[in-house]
N, C-alpha and C. Protein backbone atom coordinates (compact mmCIF):
# COMPACT_ATOMS: atom_id res chain seq x y z
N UNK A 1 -31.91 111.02 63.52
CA UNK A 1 -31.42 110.93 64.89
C UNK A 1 -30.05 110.23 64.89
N UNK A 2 -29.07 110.75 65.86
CA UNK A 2 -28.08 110.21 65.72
C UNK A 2 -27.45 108.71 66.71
N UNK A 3 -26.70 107.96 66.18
CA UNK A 3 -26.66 107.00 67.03
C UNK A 3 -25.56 107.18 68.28
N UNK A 4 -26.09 106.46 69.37
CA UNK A 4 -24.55 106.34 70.57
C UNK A 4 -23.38 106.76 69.72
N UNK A 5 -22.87 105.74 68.51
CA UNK A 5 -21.51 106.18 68.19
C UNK A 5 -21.17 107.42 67.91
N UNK A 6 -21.87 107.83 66.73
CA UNK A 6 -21.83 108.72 66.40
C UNK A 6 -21.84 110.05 66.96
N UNK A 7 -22.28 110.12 67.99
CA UNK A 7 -22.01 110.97 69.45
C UNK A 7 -21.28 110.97 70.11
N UNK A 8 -20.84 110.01 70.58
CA UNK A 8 -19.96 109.56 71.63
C UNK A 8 -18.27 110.05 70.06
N UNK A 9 -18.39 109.49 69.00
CA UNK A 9 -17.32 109.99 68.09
C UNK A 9 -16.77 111.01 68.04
N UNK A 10 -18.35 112.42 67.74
CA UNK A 10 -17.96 113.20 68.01
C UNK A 10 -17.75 114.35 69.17
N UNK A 11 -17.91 113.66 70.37
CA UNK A 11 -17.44 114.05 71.61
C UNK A 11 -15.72 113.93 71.72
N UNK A 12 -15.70 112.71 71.31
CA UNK A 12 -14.21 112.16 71.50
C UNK A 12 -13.45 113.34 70.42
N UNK A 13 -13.76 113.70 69.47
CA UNK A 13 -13.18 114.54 68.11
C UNK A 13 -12.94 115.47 68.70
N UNK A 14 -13.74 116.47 69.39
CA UNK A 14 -13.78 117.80 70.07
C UNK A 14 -13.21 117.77 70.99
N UNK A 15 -12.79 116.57 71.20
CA UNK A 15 -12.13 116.40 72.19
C UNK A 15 -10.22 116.64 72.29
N UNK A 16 -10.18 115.91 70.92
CA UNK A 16 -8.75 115.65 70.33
C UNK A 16 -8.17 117.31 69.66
N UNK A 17 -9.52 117.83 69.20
CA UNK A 17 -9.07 118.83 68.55
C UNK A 17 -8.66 120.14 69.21
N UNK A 18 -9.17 120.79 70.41
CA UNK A 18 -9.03 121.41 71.44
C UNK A 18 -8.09 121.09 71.72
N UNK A 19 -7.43 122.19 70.96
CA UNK A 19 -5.60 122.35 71.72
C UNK A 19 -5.56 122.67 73.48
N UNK A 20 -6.51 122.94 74.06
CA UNK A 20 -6.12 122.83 75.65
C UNK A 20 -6.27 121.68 76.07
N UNK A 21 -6.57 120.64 75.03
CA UNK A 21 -6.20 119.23 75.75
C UNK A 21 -5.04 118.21 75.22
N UNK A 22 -3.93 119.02 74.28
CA UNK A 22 -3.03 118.65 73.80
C UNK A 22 -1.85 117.92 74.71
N UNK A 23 -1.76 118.68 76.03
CA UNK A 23 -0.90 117.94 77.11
C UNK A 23 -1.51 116.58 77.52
N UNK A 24 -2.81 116.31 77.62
CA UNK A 24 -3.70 114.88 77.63
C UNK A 24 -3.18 114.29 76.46
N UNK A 25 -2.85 114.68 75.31
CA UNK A 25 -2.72 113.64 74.22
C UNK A 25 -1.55 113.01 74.06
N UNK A 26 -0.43 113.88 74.92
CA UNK A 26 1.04 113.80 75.10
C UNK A 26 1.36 112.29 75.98
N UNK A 27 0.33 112.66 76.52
CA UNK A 27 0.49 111.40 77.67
C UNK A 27 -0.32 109.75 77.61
N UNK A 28 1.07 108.84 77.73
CA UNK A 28 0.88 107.33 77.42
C UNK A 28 1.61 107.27 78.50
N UNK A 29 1.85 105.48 78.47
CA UNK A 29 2.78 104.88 79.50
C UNK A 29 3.66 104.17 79.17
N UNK A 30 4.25 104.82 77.78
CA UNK A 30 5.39 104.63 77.02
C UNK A 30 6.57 105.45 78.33
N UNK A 31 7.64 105.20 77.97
CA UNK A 31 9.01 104.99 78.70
C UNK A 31 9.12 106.45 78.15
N UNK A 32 9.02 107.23 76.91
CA UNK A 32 9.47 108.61 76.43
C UNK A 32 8.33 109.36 76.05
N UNK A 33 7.06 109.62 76.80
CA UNK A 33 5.78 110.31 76.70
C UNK A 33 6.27 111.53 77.51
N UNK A 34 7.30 111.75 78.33
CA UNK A 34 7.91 113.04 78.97
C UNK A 34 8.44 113.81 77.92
N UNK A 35 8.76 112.97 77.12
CA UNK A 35 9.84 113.86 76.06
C UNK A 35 9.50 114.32 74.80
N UNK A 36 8.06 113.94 74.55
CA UNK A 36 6.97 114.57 73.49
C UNK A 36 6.94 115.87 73.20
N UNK A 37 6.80 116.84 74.30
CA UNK A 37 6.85 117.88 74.06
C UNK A 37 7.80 118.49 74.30
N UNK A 38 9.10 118.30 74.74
CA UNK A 38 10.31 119.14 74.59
C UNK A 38 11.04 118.86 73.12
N UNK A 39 10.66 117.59 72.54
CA UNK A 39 11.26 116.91 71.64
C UNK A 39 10.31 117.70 70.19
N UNK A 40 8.91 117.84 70.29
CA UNK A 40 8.11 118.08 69.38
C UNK A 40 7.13 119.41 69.79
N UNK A 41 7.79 120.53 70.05
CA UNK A 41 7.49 121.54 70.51
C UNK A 41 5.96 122.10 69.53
N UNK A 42 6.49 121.94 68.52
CA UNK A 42 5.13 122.57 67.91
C UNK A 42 4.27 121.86 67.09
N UNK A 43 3.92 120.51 67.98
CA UNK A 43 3.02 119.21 67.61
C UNK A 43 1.42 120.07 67.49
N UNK A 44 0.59 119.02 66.69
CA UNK A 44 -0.22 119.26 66.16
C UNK A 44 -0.88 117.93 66.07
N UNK A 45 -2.19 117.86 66.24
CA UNK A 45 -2.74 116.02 66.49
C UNK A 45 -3.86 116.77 65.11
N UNK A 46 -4.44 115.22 64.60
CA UNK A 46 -5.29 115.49 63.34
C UNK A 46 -5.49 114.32 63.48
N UNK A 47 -6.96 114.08 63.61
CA UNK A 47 -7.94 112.60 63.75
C UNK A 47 -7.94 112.29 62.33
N UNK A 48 -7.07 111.04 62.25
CA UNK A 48 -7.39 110.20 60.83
C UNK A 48 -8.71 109.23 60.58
N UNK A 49 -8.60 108.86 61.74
CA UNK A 49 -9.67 107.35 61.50
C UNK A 49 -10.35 107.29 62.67
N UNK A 50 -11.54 106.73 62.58
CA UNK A 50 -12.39 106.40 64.12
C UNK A 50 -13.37 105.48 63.74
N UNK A 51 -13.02 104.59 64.94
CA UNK A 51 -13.70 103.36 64.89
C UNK A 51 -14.73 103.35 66.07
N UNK A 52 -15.98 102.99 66.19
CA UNK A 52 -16.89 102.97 67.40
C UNK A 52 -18.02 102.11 67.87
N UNK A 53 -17.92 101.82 68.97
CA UNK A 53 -18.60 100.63 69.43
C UNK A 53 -19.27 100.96 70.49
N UNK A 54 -20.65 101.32 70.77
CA UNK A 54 -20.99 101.61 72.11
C UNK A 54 -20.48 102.60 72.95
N UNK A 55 -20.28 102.49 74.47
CA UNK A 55 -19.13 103.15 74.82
C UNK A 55 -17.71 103.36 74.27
N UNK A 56 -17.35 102.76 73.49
CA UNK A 56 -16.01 102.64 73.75
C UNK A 56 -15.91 103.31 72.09
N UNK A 57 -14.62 104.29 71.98
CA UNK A 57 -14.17 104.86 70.94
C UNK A 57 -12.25 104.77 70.25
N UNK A 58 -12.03 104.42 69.40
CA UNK A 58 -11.25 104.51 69.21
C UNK A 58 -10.61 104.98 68.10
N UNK A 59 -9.67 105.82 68.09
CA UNK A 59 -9.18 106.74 67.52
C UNK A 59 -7.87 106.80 66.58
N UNK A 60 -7.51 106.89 65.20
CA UNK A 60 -6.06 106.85 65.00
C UNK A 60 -6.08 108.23 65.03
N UNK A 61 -4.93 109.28 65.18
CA UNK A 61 -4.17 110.28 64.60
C UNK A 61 -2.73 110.29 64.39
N UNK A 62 -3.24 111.49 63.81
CA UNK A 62 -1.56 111.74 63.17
C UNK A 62 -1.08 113.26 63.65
N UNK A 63 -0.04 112.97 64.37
CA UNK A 63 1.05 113.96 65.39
C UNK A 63 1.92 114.29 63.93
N UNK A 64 1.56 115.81 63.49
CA UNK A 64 2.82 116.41 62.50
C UNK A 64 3.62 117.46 63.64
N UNK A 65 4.86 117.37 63.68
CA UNK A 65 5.74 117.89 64.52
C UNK A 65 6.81 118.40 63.88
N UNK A 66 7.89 119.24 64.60
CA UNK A 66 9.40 119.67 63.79
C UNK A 66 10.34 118.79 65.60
N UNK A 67 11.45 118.29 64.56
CA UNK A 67 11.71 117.15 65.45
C UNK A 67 12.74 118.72 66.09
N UNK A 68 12.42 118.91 67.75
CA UNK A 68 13.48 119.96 68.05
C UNK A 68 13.69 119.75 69.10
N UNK A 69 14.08 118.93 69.93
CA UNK A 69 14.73 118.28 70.71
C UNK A 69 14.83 117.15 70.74
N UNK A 70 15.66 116.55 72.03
CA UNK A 70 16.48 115.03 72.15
C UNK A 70 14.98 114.34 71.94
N UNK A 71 14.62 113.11 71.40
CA UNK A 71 13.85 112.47 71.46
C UNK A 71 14.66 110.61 71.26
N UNK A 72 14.51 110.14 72.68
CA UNK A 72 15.00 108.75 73.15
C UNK A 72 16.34 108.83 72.30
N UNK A 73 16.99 109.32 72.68
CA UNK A 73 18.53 109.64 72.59
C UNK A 73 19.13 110.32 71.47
N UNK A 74 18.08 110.56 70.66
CA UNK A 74 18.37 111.41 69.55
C UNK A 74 18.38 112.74 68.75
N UNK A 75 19.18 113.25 69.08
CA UNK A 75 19.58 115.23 68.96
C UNK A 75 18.46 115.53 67.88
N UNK A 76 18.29 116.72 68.17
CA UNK A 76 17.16 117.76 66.96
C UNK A 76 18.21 117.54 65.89
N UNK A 77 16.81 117.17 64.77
CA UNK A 77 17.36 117.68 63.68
C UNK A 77 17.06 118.66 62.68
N UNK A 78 15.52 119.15 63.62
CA UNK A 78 14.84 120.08 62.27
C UNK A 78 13.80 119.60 61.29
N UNK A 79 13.76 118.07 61.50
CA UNK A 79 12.83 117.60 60.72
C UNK A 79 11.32 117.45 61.12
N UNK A 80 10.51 117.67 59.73
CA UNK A 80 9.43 117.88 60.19
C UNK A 80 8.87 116.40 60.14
N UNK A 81 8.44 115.82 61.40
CA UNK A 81 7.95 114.15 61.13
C UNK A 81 6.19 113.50 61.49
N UNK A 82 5.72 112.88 60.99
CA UNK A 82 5.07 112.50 61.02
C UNK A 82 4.60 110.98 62.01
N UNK A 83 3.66 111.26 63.38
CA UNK A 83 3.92 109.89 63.83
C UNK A 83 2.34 109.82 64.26
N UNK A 84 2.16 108.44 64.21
CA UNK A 84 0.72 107.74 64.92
C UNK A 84 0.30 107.64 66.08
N UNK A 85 -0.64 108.02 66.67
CA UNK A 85 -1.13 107.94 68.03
C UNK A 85 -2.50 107.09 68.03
N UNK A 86 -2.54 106.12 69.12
CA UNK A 86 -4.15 105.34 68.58
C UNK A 86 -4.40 106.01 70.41
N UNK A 87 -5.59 105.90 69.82
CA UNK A 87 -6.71 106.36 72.03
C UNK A 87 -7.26 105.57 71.62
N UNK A 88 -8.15 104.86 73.10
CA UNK A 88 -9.02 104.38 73.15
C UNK A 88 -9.64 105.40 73.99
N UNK A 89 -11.49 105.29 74.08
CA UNK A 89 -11.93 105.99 75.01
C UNK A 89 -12.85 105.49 75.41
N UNK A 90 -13.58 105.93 76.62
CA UNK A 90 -14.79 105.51 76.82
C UNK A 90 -15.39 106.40 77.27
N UNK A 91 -16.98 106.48 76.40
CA UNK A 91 -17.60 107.77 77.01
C UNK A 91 -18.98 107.64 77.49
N UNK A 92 -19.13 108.08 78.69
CA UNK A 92 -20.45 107.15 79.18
C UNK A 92 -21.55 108.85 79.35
N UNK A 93 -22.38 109.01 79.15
CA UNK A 93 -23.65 109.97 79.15
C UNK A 93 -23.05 111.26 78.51
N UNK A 94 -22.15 111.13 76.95
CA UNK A 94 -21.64 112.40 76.62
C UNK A 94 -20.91 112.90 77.34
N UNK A 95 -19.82 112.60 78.02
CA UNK A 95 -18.56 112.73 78.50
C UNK A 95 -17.65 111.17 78.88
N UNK A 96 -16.28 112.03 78.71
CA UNK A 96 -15.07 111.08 78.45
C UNK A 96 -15.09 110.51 80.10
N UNK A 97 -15.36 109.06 79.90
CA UNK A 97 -15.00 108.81 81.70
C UNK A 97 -13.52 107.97 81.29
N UNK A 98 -13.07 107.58 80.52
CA UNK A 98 -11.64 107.23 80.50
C UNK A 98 -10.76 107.46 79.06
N UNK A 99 -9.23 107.25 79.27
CA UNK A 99 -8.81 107.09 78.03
C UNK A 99 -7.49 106.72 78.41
N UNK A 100 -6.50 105.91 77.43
CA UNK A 100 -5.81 105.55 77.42
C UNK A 100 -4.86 105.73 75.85
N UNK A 101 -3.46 105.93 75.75
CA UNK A 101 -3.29 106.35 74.31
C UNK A 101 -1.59 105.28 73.97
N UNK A 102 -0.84 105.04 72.71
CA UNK A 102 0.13 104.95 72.58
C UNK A 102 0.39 105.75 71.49
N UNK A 103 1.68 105.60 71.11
CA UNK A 103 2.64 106.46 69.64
C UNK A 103 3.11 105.25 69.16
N UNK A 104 2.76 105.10 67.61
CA UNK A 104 3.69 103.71 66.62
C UNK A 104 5.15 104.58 66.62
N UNK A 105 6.33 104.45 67.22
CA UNK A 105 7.38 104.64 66.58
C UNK A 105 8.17 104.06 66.26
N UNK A 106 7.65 103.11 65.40
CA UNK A 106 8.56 102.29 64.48
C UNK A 106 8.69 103.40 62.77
N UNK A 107 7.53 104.03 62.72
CA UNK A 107 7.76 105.18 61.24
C UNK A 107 8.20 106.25 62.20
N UNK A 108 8.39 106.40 63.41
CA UNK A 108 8.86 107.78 63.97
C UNK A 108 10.49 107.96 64.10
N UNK A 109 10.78 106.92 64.35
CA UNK A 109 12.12 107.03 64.59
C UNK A 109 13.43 107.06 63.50
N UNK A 110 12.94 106.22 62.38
CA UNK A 110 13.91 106.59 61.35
C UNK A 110 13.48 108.03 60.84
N UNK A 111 12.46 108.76 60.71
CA UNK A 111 12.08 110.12 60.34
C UNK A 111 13.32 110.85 61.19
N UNK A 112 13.99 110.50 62.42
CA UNK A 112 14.67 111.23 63.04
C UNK A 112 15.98 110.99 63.34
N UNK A 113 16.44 109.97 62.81
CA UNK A 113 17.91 109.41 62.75
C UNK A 113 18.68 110.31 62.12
N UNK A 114 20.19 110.67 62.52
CA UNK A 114 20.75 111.36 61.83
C UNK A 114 21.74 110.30 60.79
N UNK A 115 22.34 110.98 59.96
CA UNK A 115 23.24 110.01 59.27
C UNK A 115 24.31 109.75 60.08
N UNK A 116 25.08 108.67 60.34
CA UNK A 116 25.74 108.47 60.70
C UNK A 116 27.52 107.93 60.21
């Protein structure tokens, strides 16, 4: 039999992986979560890690993208980059009643610097 987490985990998974909920994954309350997808047109999310506690789930992935537009002031360059997204979630009777997400771009942003 399986436990809360382990359910509630893989609710949250099927969740992440279902590209019709890719515009949900786009979105934080970071200052440049608008510019995710003009910037990283042909993003792709992939659950690295999951951690779980009861309700509450939390998630690392990894956003592989081709950097092709402005992203926080910085022109396409074509590169293909790699960046972190953590969710938290909470899922109460086998569905998501909340979530909240950020992007680490402290490894995102030199991936996209041009030389100068």
């Amino acid at each position: 039999m399986k436990t809360m987490e382990q359910i509630n985990t893989e609710t949250v998974t099927a969740f992440i992986e279902n590209a019709e909920n890719q515009p949900v994954l786009d979105q934080t309350d970071q200052f440049f979560a608008g510019q995710i997808g003009e910037a990283f047109p042909d993003r792709q999310y992939a659950v690295e890690e999951t951690f779980a506690q009861g309700e509450k789930v939390v998630i690392r992935i990894i956003m592989t993208a081709t950097h092709q537009g402005m992203f926080v002031g910085n022109p396409p360059t074509g590169r293909t980059v790699k960046a972190t997204q953590f969710r938290e979630f909470r899922v109460v009777d086998g569905k998501i009643a909340e979530h909240r997400g950020w992007f680490d771009t402290g490894p995102l942003l030199p991936q996209i610097k041009t030389n100068s």
